[in-house]
N, C-alpha and C. Protein backbone atom coordinates (compact mmCIF):
# COMPACT_ATOMS: atom_id res chain seq x y z
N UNK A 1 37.40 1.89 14.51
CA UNK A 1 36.86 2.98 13.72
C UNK A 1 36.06 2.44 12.52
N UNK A 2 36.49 1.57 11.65
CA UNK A 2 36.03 0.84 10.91
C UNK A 2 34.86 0.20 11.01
N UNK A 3 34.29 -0.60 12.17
CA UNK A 3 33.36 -1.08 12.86
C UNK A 3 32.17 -0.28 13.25
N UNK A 4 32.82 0.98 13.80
CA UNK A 4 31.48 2.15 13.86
C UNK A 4 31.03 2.89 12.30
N UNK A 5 32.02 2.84 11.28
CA UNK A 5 31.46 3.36 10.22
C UNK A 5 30.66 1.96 9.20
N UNK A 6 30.91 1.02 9.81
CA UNK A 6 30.15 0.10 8.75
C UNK A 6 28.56 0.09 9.81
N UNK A 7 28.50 0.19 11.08
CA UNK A 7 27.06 0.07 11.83
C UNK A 7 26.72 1.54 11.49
N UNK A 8 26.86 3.14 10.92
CA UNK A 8 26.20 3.64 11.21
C UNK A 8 25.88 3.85 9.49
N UNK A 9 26.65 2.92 8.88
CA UNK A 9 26.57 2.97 7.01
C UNK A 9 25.12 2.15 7.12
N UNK A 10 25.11 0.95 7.92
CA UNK A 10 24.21 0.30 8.02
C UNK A 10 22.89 0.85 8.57
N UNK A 11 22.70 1.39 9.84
CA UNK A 11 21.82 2.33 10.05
C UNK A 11 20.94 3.47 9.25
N UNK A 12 22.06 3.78 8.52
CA UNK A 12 21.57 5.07 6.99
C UNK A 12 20.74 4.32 6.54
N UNK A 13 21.04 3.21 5.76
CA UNK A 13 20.63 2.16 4.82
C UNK A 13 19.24 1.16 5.01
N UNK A 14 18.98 1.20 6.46
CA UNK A 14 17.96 0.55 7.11
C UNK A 14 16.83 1.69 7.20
N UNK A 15 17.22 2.78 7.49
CA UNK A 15 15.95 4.19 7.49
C UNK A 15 15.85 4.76 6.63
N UNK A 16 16.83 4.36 4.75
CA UNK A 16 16.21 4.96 3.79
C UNK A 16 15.61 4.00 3.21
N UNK A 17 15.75 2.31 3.50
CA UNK A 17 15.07 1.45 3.19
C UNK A 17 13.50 1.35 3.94
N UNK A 18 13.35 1.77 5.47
CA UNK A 18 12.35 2.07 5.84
C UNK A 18 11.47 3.25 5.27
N UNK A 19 12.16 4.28 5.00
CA UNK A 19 11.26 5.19 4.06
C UNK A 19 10.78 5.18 2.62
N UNK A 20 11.63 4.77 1.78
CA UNK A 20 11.62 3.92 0.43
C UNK A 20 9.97 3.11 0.57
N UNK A 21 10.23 2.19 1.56
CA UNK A 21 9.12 0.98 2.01
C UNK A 21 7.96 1.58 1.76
N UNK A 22 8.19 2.37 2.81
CA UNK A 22 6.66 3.33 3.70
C UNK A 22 6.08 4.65 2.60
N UNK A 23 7.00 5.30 1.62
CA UNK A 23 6.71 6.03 0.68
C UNK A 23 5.59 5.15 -0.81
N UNK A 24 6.37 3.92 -0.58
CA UNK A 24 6.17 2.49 -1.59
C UNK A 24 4.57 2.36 -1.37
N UNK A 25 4.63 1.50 -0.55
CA UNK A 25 3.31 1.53 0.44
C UNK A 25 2.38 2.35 0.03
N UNK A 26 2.68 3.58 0.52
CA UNK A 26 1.62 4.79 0.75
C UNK A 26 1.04 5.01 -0.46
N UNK A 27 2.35 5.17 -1.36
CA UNK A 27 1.31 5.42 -2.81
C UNK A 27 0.37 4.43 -3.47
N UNK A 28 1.16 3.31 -2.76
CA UNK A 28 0.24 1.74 -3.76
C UNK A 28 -0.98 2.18 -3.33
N UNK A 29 -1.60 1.66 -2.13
CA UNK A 29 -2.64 1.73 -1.39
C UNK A 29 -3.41 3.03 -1.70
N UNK A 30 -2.82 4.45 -1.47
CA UNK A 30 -3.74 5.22 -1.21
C UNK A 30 -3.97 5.19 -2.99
N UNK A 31 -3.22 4.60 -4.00
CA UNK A 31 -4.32 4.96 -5.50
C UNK A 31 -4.93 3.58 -5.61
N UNK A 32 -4.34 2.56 -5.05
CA UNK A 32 -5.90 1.21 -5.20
C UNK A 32 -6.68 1.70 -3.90
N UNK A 33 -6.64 2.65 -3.32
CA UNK A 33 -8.05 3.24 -2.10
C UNK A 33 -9.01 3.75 -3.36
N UNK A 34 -7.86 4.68 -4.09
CA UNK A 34 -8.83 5.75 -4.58
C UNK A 34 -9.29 5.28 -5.69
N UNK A 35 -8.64 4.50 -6.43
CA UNK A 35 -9.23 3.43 -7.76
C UNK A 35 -10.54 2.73 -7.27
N UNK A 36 -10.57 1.92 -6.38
CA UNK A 36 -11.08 1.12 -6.02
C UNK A 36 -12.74 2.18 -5.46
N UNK A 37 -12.45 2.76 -4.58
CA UNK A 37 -13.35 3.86 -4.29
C UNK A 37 -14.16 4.95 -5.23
N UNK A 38 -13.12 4.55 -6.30
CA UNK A 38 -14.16 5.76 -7.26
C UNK A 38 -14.66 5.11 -7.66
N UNK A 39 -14.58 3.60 -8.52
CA UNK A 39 -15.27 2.59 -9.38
C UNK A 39 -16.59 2.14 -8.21
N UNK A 40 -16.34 2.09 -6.88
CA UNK A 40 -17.26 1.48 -6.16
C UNK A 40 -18.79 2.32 -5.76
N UNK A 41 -18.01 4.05 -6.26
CA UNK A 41 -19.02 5.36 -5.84
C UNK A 41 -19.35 5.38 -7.02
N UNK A 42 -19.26 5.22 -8.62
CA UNK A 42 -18.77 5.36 -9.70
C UNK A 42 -18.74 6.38 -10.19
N UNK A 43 -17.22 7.41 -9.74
CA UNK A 43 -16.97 8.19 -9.90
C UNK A 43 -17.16 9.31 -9.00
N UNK A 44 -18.04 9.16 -7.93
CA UNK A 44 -18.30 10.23 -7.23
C UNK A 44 -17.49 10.67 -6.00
N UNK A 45 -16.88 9.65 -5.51
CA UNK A 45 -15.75 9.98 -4.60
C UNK A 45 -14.57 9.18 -4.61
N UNK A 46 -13.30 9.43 -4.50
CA UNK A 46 -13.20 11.02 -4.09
C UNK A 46 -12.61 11.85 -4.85
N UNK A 47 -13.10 13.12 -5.03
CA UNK A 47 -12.77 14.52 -5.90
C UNK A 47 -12.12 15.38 -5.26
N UNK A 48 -11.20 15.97 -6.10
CA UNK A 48 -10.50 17.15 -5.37
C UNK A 48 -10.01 17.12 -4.02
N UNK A 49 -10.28 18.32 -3.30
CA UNK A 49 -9.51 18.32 -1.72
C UNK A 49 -10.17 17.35 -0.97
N UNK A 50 -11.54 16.80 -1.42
CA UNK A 50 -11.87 15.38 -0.57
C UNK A 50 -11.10 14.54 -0.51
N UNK A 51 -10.02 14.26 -1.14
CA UNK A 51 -9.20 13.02 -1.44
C UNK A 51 -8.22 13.50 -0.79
N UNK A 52 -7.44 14.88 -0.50
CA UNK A 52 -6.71 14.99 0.09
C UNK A 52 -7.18 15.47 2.00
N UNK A 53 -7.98 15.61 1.94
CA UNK A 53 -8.82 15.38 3.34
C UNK A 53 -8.85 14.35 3.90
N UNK A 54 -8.99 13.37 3.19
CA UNK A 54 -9.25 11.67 3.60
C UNK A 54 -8.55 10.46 2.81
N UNK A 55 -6.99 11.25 3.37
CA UNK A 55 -5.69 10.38 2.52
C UNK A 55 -5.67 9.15 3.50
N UNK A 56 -6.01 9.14 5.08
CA UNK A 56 -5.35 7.95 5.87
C UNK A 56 -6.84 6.81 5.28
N UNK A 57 -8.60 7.12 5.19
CA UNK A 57 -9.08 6.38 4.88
C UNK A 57 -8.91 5.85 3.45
N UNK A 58 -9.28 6.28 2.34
CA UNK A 58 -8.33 6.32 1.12
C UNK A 58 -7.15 5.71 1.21
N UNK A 59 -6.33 5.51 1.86
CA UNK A 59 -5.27 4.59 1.96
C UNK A 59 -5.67 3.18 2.61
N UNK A 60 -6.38 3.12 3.52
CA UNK A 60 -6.81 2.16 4.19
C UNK A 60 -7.52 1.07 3.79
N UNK A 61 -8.57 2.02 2.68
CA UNK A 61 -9.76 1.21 1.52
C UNK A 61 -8.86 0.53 0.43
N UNK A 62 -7.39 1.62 0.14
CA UNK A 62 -6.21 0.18 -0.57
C UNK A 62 -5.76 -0.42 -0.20
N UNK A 63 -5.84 -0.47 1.30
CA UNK A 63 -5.26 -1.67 2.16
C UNK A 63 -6.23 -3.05 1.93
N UNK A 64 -7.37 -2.52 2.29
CA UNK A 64 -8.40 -3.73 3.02
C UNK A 64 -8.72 -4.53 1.18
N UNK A 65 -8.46 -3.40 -0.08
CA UNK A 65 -8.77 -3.97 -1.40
C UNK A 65 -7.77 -5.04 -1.80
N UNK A 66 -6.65 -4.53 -1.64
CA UNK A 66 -5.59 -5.57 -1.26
C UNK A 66 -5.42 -6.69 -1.11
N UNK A 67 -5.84 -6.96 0.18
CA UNK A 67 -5.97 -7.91 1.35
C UNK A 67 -7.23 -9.11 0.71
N UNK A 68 -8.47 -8.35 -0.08
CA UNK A 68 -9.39 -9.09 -0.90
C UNK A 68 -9.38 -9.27 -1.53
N UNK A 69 -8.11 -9.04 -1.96
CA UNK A 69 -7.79 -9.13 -3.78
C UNK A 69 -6.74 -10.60 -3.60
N UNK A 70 -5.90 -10.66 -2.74
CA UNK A 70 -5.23 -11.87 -2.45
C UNK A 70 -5.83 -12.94 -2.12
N UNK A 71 -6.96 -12.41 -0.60
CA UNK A 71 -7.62 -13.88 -0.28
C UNK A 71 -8.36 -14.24 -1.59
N UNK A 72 -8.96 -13.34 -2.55
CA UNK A 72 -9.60 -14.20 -3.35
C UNK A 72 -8.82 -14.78 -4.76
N UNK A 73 -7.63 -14.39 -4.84
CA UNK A 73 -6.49 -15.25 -5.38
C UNK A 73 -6.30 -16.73 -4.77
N UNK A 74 -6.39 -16.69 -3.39
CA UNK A 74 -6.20 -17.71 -3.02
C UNK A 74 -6.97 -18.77 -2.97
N UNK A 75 -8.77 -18.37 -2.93
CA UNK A 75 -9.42 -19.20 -2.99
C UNK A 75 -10.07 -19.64 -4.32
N UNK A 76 -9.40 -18.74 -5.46
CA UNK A 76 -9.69 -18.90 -6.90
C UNK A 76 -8.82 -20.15 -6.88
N UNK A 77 -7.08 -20.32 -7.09
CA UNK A 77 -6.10 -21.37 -6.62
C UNK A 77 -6.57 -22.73 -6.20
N UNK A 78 -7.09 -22.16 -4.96
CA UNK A 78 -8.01 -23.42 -4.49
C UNK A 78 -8.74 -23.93 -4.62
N UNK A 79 -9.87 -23.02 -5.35
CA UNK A 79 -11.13 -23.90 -6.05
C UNK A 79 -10.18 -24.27 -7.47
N UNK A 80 -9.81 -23.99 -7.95
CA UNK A 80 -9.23 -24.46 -9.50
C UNK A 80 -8.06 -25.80 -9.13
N UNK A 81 -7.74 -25.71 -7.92
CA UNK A 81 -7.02 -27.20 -7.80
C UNK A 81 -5.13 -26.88 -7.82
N UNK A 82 -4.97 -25.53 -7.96
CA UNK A 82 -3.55 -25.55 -8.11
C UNK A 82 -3.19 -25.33 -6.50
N UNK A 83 -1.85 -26.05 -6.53
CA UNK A 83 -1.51 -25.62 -5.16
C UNK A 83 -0.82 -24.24 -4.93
């Protein structure tokens, strides 16, 4: 009995840690989408229900800003000589 309440304590704990994650996530990205996207339109998109129209691209544009924001951490690192 003991054994099934510690795997399904564990189970709880793994799908509010998966949602936690994925809630985490969602907001980072979709406001460096929309940061990143308004400074790049400057200022012109996205406004209002446009932004909530085009939450998965908007999220995506904080993905890929992300992703260029590290590699070029990394090759700043590297040109400057630190390991």
């Amino acid at each position: 009995m003991e054994d099934a309440l510690k795997r399904l304590l564990q189970i709880v704990v793994e799908i509010l840690k998966f949602l936690v994650m994925a809630l985490v996530v969602q907001v980072l990205f979709f406001n460096l989408g929309r940061f990143s996207l308004w400074l790049l339109t400057m200022g012109r998109y996205p406004r209002g229900s446009l932004a909530q129209q085009e939450v998965n691209w908007i999220t995506f544009a904080g993905f890929i800003t992300f992703v260029v924001f590290v590699v070029a951490m990394g090759f700043y690192n590297t040109s400057m000589g630190m390991p």
